[in-house]
Protein backbone atom coordinates (compact mmCIF):
# COMPACT_ATOMS: atom_id res chain seq x y z
CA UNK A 1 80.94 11.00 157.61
CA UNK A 2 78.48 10.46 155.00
CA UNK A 3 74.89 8.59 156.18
CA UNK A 4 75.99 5.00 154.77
CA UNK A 5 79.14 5.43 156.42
CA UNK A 6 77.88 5.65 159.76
CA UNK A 7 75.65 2.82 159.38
CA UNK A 8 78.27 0.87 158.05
CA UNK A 9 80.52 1.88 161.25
CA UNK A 10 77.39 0.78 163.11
CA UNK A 11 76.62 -1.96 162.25
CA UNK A 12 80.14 -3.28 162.34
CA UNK A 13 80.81 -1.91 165.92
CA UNK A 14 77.58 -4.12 166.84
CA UNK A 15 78.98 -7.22 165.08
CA UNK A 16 82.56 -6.82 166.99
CA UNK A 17 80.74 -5.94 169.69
CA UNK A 18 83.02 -2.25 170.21
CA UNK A 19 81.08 -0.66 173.14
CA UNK A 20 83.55 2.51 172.66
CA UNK A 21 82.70 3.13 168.77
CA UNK A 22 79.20 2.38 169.36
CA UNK A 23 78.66 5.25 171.84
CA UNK A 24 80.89 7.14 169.86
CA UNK A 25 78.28 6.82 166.67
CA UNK A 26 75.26 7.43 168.76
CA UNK A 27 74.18 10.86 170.07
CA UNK A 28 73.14 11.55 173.46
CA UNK A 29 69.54 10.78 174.05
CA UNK A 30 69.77 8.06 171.16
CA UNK A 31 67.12 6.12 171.35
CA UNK A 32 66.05 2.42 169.31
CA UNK A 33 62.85 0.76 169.15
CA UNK A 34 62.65 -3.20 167.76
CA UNK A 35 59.11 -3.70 166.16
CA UNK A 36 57.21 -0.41 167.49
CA UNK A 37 58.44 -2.21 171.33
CA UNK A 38 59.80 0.01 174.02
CA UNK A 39 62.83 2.15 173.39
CA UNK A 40 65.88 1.05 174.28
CA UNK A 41 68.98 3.90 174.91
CA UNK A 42 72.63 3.28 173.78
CA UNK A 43 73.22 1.57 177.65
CA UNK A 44 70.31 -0.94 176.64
CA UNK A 45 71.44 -1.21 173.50
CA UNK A 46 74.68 -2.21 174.21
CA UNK A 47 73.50 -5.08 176.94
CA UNK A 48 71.44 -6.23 174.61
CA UNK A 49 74.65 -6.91 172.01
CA UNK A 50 76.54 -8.11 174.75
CA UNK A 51 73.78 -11.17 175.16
CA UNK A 52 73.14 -11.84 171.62
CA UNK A 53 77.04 -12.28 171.62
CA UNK A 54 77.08 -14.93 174.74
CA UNK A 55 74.56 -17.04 172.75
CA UNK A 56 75.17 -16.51 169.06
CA UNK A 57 78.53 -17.54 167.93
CA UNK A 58 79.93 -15.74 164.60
CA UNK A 59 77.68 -13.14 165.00
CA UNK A 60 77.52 -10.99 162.06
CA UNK A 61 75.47 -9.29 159.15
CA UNK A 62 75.19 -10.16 155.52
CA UNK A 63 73.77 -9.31 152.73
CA UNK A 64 73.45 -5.40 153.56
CA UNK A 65 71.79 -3.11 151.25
CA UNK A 66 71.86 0.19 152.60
CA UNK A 67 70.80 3.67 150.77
CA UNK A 68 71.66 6.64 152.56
CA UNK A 69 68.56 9.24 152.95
CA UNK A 70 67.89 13.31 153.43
CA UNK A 71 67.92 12.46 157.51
CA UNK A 72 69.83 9.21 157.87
CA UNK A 73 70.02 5.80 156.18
CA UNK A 74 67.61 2.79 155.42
CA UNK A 75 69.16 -0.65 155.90
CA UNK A 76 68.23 -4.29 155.20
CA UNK A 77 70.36 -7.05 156.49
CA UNK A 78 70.66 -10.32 157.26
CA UNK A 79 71.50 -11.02 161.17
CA UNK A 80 73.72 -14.28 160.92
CA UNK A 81 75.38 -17.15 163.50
CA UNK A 82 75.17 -20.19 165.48
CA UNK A 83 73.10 -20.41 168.36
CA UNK A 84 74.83 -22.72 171.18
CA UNK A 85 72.43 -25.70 170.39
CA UNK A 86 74.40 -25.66 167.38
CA UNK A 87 71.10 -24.15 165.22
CA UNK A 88 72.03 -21.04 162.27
CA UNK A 89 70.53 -18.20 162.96
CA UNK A 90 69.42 -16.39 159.75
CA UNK A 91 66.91 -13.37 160.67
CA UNK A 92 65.96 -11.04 158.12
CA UNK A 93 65.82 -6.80 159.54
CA UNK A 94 64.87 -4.02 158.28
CA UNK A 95 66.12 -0.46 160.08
CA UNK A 96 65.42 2.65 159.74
CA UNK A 97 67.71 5.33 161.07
CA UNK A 98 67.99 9.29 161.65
CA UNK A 99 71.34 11.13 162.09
CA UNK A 100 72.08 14.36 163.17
CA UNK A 101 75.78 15.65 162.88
CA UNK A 102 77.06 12.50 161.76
CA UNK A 103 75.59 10.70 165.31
CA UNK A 104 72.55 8.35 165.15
CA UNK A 105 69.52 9.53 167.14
CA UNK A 106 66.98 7.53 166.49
CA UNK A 107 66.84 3.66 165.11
CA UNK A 108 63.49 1.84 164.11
CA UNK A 109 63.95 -1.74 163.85
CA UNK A 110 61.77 -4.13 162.41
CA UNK A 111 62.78 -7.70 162.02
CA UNK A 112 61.22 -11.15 161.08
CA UNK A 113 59.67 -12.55 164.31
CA UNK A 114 59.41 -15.70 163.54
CA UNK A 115 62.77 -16.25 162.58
CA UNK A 116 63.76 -14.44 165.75
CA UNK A 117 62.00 -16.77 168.05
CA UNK A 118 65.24 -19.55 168.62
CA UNK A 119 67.37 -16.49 169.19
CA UNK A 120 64.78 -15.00 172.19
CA UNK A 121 64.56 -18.51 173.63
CA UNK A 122 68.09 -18.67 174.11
CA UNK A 123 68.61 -15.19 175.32
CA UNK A 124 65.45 -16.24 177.77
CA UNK A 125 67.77 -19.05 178.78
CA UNK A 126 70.71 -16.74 180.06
């Protein structure tokens, strides 16, 4: 699978929350950082999905540009839903991404804090 493929088949396993195809698309020791934080493995990962779901309603992305590179794939997206207060989400991210034989092993995402903040507050909430 070419390097936009598999972002495009990760990023849609994220937004219909698919724990199978996600670890299927990551390689073992796969590892994700958000903003230079701590790294998060594909178990994290997929916890982490599983709250933004509970809160966000319609959770999806939009507005994807995505260029494949030499060693994986840079992505900008729009994260998109309603929070339960009945608040749109609309947070801007930027990843960066290596693959090795078609599985992601490493994710850098950076993503507009400020924007973030009603989402954290409700995940601080669950």
């Amino acid at each position: 699978m070419e390097n936009a493929a598999v972002a495009r088949a990760l990023f849609d396993a994220l937004a219909s929350d698919d724990d199978v195809q996600v670890r299927a698309l990551c390689a073992p020791g796969f590892t994700l950082r958000q903003n230079g934080g701590l790294a998060m493995d594909v178990e994290m990962l997929l916890h982490f999905n599983r709250l933004v779901h509970a809160v966000v309603s319609g959770f999806c992305y939009e507005d994807v540009v995505c260029a494949a590179t030499a060693t994986g794939f840079v992505e900008e997206h729009a994260v998109r839903g309603t929070l339960a207060d009945g608040s749109a989400l609309a947070l801007s991210a930027c990843v960066v991404a290596d693959i090795v034989d078609g599985r992601v092993t490493l994710v850098r995402e950076y993503v507009d804090t400020a924007a973030a903040a009603p989402l954290l507050a409700a995940l601080a909430r669950r």
